[in-house]
C-alpha atoms as a PDB file:
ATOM      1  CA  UNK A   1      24.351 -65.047 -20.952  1.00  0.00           C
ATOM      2  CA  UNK A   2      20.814 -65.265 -20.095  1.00  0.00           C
ATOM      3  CA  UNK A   3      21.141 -67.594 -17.325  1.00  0.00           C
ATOM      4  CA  UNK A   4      24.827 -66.181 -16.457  1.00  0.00           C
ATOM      5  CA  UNK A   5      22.379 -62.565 -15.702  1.00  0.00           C
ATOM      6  CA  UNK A   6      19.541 -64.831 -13.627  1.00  0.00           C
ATOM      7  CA  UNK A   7      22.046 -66.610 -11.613  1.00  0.00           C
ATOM      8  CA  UNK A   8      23.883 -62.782 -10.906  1.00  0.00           C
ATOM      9  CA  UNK A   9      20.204 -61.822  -9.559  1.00  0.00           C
ATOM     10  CA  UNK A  10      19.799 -64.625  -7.691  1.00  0.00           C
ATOM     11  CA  UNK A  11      23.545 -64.477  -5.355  1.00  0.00           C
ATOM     12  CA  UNK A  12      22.651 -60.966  -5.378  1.00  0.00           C
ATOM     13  CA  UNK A  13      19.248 -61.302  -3.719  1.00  0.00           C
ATOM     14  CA  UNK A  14      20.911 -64.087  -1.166  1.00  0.00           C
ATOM     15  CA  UNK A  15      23.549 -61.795  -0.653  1.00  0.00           C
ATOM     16  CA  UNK A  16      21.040 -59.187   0.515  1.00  0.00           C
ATOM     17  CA  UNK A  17      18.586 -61.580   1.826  1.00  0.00           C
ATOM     18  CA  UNK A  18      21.603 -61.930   4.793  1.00  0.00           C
ATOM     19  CA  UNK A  19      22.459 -58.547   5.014  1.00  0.00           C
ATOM     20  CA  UNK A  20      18.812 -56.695   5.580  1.00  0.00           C
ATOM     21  CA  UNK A  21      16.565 -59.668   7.565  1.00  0.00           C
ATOM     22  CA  UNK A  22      15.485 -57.530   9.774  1.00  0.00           C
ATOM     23  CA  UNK A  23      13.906 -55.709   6.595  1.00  0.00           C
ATOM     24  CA  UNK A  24      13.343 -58.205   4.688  1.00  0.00           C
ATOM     25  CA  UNK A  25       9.466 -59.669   3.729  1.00  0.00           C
ATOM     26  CA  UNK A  26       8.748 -62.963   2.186  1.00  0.00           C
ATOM     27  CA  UNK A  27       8.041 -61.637  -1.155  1.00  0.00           C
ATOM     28  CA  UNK A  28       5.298 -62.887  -4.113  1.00  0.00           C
ATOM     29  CA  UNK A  29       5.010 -61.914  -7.343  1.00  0.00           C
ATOM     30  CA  UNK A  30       1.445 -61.770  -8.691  1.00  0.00           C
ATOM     31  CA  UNK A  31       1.316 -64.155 -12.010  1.00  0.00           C
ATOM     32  CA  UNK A  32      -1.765 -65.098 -12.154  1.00  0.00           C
ATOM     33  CA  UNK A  33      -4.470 -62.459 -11.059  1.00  0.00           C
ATOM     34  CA  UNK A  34      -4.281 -62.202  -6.866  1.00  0.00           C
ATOM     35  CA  UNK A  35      -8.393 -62.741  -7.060  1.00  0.00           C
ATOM     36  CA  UNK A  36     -11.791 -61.190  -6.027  1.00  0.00           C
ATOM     37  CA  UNK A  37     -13.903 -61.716  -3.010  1.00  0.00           C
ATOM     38  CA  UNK A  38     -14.752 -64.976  -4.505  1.00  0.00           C
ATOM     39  CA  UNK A  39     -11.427 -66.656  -4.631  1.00  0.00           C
ATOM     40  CA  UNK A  40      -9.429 -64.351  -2.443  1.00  0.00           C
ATOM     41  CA  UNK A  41      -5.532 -64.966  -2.256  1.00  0.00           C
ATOM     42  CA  UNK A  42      -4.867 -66.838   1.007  1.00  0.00           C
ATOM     43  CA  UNK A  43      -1.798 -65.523   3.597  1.00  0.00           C
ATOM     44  CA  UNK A  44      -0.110 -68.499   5.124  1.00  0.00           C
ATOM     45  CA  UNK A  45      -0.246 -66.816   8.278  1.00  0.00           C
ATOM     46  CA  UNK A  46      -1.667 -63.009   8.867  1.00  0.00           C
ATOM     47  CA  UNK A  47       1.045 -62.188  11.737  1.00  0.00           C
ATOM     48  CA  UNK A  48       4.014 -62.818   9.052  1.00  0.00           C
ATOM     49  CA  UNK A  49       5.626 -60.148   6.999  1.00  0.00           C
ATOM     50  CA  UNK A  50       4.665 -60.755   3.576  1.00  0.00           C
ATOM     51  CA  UNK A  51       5.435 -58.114   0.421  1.00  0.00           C
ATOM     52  CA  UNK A  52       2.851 -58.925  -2.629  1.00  0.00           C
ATOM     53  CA  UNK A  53       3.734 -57.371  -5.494  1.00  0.00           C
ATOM     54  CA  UNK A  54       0.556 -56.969  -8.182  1.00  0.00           C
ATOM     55  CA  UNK A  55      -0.993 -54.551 -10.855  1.00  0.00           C
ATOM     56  CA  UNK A  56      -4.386 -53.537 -11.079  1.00  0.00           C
ATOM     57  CA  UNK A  57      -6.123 -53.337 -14.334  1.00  0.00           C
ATOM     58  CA  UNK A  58      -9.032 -51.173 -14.687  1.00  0.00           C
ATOM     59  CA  UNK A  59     -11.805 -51.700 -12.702  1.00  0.00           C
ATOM     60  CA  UNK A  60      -9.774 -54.767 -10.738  1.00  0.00           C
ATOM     61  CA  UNK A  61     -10.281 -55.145  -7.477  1.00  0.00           C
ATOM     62  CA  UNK A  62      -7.648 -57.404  -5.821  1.00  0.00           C
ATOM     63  CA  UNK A  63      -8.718 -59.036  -2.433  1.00  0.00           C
ATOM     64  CA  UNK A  64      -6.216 -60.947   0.584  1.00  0.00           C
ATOM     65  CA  UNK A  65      -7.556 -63.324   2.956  1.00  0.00           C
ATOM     66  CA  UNK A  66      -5.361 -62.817   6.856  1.00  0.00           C
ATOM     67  CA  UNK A  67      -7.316 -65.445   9.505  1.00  0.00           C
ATOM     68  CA  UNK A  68      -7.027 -64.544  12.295  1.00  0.00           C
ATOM     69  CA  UNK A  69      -7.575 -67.178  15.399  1.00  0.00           C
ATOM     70  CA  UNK A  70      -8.211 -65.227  18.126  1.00  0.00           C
ATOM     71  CA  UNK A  71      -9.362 -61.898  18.770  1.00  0.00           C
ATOM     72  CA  UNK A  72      -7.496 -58.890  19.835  1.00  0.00           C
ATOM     73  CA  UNK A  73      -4.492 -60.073  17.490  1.00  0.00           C
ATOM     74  CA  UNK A  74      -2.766 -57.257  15.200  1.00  0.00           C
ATOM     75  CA  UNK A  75      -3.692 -56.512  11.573  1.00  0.00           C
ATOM     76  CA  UNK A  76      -0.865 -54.800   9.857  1.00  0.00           C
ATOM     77  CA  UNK A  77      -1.377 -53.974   6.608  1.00  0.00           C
ATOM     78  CA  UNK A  78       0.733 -50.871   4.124  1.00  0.00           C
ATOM     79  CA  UNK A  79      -0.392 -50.117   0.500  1.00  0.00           C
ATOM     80  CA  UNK A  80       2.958 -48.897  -1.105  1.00  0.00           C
ATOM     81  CA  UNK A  81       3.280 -47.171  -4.845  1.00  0.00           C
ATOM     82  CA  UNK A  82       6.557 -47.316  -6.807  1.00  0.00           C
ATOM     83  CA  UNK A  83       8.178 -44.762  -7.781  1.00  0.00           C
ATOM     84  CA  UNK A  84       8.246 -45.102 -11.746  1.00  0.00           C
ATOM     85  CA  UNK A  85       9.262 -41.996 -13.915  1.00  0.00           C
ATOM     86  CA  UNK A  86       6.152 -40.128 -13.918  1.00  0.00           C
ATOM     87  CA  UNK A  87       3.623 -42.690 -14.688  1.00  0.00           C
ATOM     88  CA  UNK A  88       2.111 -43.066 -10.876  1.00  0.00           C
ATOM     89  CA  UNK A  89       2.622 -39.830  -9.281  1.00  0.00           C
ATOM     90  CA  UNK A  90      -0.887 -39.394  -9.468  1.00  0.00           C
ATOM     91  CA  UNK A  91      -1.791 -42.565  -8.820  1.00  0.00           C
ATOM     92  CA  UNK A  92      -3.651 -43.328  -5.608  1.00  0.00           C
ATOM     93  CA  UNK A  93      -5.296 -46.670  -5.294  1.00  0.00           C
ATOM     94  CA  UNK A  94      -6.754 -47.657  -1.677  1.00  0.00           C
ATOM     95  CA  UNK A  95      -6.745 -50.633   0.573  1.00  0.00           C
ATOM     96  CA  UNK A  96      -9.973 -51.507   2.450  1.00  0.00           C
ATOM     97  CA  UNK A  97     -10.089 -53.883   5.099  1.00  0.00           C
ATOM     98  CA  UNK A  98     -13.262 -55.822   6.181  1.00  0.00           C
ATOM     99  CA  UNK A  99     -14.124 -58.070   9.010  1.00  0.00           C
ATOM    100  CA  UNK A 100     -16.473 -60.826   9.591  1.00  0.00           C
ATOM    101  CA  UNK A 101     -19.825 -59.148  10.870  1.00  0.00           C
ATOM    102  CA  UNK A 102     -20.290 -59.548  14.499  1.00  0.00           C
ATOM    103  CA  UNK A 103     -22.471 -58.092  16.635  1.00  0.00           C
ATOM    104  CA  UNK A 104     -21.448 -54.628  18.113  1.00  0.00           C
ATOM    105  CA  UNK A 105     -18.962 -54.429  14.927  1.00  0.00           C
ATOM    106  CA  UNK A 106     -19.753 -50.826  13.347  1.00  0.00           C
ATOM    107  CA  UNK A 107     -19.070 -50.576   9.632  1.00  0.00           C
ATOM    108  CA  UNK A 108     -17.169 -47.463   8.559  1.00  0.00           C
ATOM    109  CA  UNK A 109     -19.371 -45.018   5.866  1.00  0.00           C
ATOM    110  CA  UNK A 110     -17.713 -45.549   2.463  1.00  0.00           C
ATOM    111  CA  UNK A 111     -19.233 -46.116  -0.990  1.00  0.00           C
ATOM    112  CA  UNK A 112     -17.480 -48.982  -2.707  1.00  0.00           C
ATOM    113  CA  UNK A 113     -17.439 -49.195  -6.988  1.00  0.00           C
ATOM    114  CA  UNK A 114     -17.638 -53.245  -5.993  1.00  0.00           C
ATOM    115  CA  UNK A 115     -19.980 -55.775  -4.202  1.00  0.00           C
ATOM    116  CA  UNK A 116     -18.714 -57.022  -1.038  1.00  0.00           C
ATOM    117  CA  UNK A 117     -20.358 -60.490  -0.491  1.00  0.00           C
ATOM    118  CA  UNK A 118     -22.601 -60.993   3.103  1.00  0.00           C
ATOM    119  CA  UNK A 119     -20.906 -61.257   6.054  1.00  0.00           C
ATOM    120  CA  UNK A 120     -18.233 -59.204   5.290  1.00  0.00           C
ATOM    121  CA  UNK A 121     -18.257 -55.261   7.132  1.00  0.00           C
ATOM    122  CA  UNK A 122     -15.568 -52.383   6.406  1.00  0.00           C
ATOM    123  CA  UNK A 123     -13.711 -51.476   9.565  1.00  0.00           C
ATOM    124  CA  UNK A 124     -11.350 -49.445   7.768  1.00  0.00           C
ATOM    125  CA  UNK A 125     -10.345 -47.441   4.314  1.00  0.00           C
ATOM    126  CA  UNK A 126      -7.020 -45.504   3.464  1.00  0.00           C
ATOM    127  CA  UNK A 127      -8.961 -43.546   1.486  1.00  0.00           C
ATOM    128  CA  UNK A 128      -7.972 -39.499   2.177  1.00  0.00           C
ATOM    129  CA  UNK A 129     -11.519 -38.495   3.160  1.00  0.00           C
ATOM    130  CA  UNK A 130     -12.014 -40.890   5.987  1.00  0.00           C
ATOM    131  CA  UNK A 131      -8.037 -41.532   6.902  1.00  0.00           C
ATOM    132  CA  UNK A 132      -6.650 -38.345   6.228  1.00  0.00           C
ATOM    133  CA  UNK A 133      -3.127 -39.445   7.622  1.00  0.00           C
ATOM    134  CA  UNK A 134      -3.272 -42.493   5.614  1.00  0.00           C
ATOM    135  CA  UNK A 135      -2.316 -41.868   2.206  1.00  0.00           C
ATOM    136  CA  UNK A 136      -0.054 -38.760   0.955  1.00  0.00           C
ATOM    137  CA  UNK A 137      -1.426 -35.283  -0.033  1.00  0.00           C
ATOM    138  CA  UNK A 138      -1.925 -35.309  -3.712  1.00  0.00           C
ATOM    139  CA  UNK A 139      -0.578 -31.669  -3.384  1.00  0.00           C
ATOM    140  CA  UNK A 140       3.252 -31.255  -4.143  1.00  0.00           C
ATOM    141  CA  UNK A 141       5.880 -33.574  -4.758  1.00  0.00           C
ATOM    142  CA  UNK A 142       5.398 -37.037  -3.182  1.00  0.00           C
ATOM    143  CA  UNK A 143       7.902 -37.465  -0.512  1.00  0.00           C
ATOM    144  CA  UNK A 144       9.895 -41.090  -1.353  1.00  0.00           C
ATOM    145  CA  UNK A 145      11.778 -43.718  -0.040  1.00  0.00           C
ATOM    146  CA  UNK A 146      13.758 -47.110  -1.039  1.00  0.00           C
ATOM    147  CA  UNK A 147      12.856 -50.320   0.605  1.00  0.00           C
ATOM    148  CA  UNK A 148      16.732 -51.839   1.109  1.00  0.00           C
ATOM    149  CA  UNK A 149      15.969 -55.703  -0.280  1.00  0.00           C
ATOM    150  CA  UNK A 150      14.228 -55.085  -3.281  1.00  0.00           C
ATOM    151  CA  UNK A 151      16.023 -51.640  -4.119  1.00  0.00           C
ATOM    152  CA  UNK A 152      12.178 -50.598  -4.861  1.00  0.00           C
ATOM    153  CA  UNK A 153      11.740 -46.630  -4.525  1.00  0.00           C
ATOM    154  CA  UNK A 154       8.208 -46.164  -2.998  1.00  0.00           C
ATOM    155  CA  UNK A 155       6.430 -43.230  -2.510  1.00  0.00           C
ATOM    156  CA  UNK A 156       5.767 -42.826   1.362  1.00  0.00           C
ATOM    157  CA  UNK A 157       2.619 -43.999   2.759  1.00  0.00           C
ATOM    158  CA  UNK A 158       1.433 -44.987   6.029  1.00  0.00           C
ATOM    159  CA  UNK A 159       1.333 -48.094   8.343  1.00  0.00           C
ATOM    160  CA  UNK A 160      -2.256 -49.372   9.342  1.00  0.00           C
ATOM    161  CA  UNK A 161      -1.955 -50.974  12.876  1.00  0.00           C
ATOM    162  CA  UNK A 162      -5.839 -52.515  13.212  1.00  0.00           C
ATOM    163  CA  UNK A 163      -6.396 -54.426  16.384  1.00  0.00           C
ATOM    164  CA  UNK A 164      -9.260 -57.653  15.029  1.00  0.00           C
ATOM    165  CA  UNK A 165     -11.884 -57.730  17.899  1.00  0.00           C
ATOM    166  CA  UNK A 166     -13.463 -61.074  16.826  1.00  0.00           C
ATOM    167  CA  UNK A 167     -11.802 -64.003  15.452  1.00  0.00           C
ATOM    168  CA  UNK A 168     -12.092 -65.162  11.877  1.00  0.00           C
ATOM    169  CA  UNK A 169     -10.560 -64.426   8.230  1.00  0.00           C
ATOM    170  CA  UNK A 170     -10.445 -60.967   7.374  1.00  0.00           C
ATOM    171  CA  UNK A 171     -10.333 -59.208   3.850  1.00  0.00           C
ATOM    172  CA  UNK A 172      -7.974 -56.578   2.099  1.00  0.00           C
ATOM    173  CA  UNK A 173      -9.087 -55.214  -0.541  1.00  0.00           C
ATOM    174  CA  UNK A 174      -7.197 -53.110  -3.187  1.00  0.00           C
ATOM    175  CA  UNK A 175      -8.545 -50.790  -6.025  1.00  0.00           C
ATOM    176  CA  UNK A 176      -8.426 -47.716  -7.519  1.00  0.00           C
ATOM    177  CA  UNK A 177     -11.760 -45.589  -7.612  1.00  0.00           C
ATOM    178  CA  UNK A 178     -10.474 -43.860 -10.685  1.00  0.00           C
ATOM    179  CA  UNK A 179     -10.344 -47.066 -12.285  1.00  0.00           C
ATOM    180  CA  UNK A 180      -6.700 -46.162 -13.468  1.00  0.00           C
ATOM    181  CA  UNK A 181      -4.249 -49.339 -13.750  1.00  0.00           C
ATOM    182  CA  UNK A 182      -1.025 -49.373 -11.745  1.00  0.00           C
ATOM    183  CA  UNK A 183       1.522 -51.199  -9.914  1.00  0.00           C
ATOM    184  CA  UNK A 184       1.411 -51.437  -5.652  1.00  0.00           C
ATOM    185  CA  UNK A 185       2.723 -53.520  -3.172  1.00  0.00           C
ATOM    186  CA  UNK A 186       0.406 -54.632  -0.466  1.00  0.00           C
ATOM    187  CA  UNK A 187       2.684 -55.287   3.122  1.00  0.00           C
ATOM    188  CA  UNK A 188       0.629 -57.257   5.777  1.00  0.00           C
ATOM    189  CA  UNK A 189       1.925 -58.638   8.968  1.00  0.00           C
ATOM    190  CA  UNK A 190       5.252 -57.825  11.241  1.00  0.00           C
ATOM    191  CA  UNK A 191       6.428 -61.059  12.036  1.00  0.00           C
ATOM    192  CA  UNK A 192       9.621 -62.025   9.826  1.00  0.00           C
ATOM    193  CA  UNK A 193       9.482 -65.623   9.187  1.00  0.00           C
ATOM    194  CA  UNK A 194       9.914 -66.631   5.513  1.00  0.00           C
ATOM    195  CA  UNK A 195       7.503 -69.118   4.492  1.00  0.00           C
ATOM    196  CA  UNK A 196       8.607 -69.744   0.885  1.00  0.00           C
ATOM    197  CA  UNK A 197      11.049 -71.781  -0.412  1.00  0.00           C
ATOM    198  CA  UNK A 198      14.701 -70.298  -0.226  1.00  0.00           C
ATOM    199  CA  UNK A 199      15.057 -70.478  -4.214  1.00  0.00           C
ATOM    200  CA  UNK A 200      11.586 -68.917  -4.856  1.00  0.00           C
ATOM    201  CA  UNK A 201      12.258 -66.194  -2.308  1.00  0.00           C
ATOM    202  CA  UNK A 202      15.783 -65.027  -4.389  1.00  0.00           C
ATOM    203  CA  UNK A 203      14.427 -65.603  -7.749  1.00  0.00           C
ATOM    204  CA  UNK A 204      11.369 -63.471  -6.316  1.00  0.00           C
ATOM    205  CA  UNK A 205      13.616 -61.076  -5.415  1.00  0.00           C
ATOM    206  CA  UNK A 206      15.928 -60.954  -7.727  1.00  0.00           C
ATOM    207  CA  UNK A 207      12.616 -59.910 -10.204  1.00  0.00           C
ATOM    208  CA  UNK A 208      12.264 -56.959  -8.308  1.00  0.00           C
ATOM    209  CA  UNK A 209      15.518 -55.497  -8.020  1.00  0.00           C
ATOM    210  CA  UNK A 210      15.086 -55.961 -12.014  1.00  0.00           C
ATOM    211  CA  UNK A 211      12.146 -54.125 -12.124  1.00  0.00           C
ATOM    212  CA  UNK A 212      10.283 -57.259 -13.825  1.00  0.00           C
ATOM    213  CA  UNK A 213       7.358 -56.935 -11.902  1.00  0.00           C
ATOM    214  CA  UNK A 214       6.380 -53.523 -13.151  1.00  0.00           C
ATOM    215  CA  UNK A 215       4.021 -53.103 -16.040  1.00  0.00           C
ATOM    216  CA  UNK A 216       5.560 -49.768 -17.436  1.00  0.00           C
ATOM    217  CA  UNK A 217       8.357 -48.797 -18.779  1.00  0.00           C
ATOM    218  CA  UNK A 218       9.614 -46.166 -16.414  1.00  0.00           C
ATOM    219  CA  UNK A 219      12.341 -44.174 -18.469  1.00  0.00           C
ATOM    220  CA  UNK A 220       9.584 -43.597 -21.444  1.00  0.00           C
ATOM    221  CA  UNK A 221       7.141 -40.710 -21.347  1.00  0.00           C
ATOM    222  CA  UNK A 222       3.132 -40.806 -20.406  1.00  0.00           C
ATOM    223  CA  UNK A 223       2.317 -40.617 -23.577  1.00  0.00           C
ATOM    224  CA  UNK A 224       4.536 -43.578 -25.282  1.00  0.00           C
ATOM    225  CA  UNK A 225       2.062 -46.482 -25.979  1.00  0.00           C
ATOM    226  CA  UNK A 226       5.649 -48.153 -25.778  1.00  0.00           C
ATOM    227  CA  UNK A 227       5.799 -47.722 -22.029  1.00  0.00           C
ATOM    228  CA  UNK A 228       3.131 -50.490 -21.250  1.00  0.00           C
ATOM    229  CA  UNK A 229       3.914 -53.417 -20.886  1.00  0.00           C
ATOM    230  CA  UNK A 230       1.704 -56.342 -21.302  1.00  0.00           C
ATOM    231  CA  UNK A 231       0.783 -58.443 -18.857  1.00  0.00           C
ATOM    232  CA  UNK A 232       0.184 -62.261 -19.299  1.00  0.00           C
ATOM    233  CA  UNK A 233      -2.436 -63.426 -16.104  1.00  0.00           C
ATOM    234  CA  UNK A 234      -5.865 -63.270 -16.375  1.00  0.00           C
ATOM    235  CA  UNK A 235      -7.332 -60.061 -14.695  1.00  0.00           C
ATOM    236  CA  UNK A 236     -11.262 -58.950 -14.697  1.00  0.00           C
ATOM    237  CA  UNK A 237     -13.579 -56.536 -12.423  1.00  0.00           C
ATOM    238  CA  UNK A 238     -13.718 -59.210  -9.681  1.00  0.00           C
ATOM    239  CA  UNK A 239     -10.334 -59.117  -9.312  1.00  0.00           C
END
């Protein structure tokens, strides 16, 4: 029954694979922890339309590497939130992006609970303060929507378009400064070309229409120490 239930996921991800590809991103799942600054996880290519589904522990800081070859090339990046009972209406973790230093590059004023290595300036935050149309009001209900493959409710958020003006591999960085734990999916690039394999693509997909990516248990209360769910890959304050 088991596999009768995967296989079921899987022709129902193809199915919708070929009926949204103009919506569709090549989707990862985060299994083993995304990484730090150190060991960043690597885009194939920065232009393509990726969805990367992870979880922040406390104090994690997950970084993406997007190289860019030339300058004046688009950076597209969206830090979404899923809607999960009530467990992350108050959540609001922030993206940061950074560029290689270059000279005339000016670094945006923001105090960061991390070290960023040398080399490395922030060009941009989502963080309310600096990008007030960035990330939603905290006030009030959280306006939603569903993103069609994965049949994820999100709560809204907003598109960063950053034009790169030098050349080089560039760093997003997601965190919480509250240090609460949560579940986002980072968006980068426009273009849709689907890198991955056909099979891991639907069985990726077919994860998150199941809600197996999520590390809570979304019809249980707050306080339930039944609606967390474990994770198994290695997480730590570097990432």
């Amino acid at each position: 029954m088991g596999w009768i239930r995967a296989s079921g996921g899987i022709i129902l991800a193809l199915v919708l694979l070929m009926a949204f590809p103009a919506a569709a991103h090549d989707p990862s799942i985060e299994e083993e922890d995304w990484g730090g600054f150190d060991a960043p996880f690597q885009t194939a290519d920065a232009t393509v339309s990726y969805a990367l589904y992870g979880y922040l522990d406390e104090a994690d800081v997950d970084v993406f590497a997007l190289d860019f070859p030339e300058a004046d090339m688009l950076l597209r990046a969206e830090l979404l939130i899923p809607v999960c009972g009530a467990h992350y209406a108050d959540f609001y973790p922030q993206m940061v992006i950074f560029a290689p230093a270059a000279d005339g590059l000016t670094a945006i004023d923001i105090t960061l609970p991390f070290d960023v290595p040398e080399g490395y300036v922030p060009v941009y935050t989502s963080a309310p303060a600096a990008q007030p149309e960035a990330t939603p009001e905290p006030e009030g209900e959280r306006p939603t929507f569903v993103e069609p493959v994965g049949g994820t409710v999100f709560y809204e958020s907003v598109r960063t378009d950053w034009t790169v003006t030098v050349a080089g591999s560039y760093r997003v960085a997601v965190y919480n400064p509250e240090g609460q734990p949560g579940d986002y999916a980072l968006a980068t690039g426009y273009r849709e070309v689907f890198n991955s394999s056909p099979l891991q693509m639907m069985q990726a997909v077919a994860a998150i229409r199941s809600n197996e990516w999520l590390h809570r248990r979304c019809d249980l209360p707050l306080d339930d120490p039944n609606a967390v769910i474990e994770h198994d890959h290695d997480a730590d304050s570097g990432g």
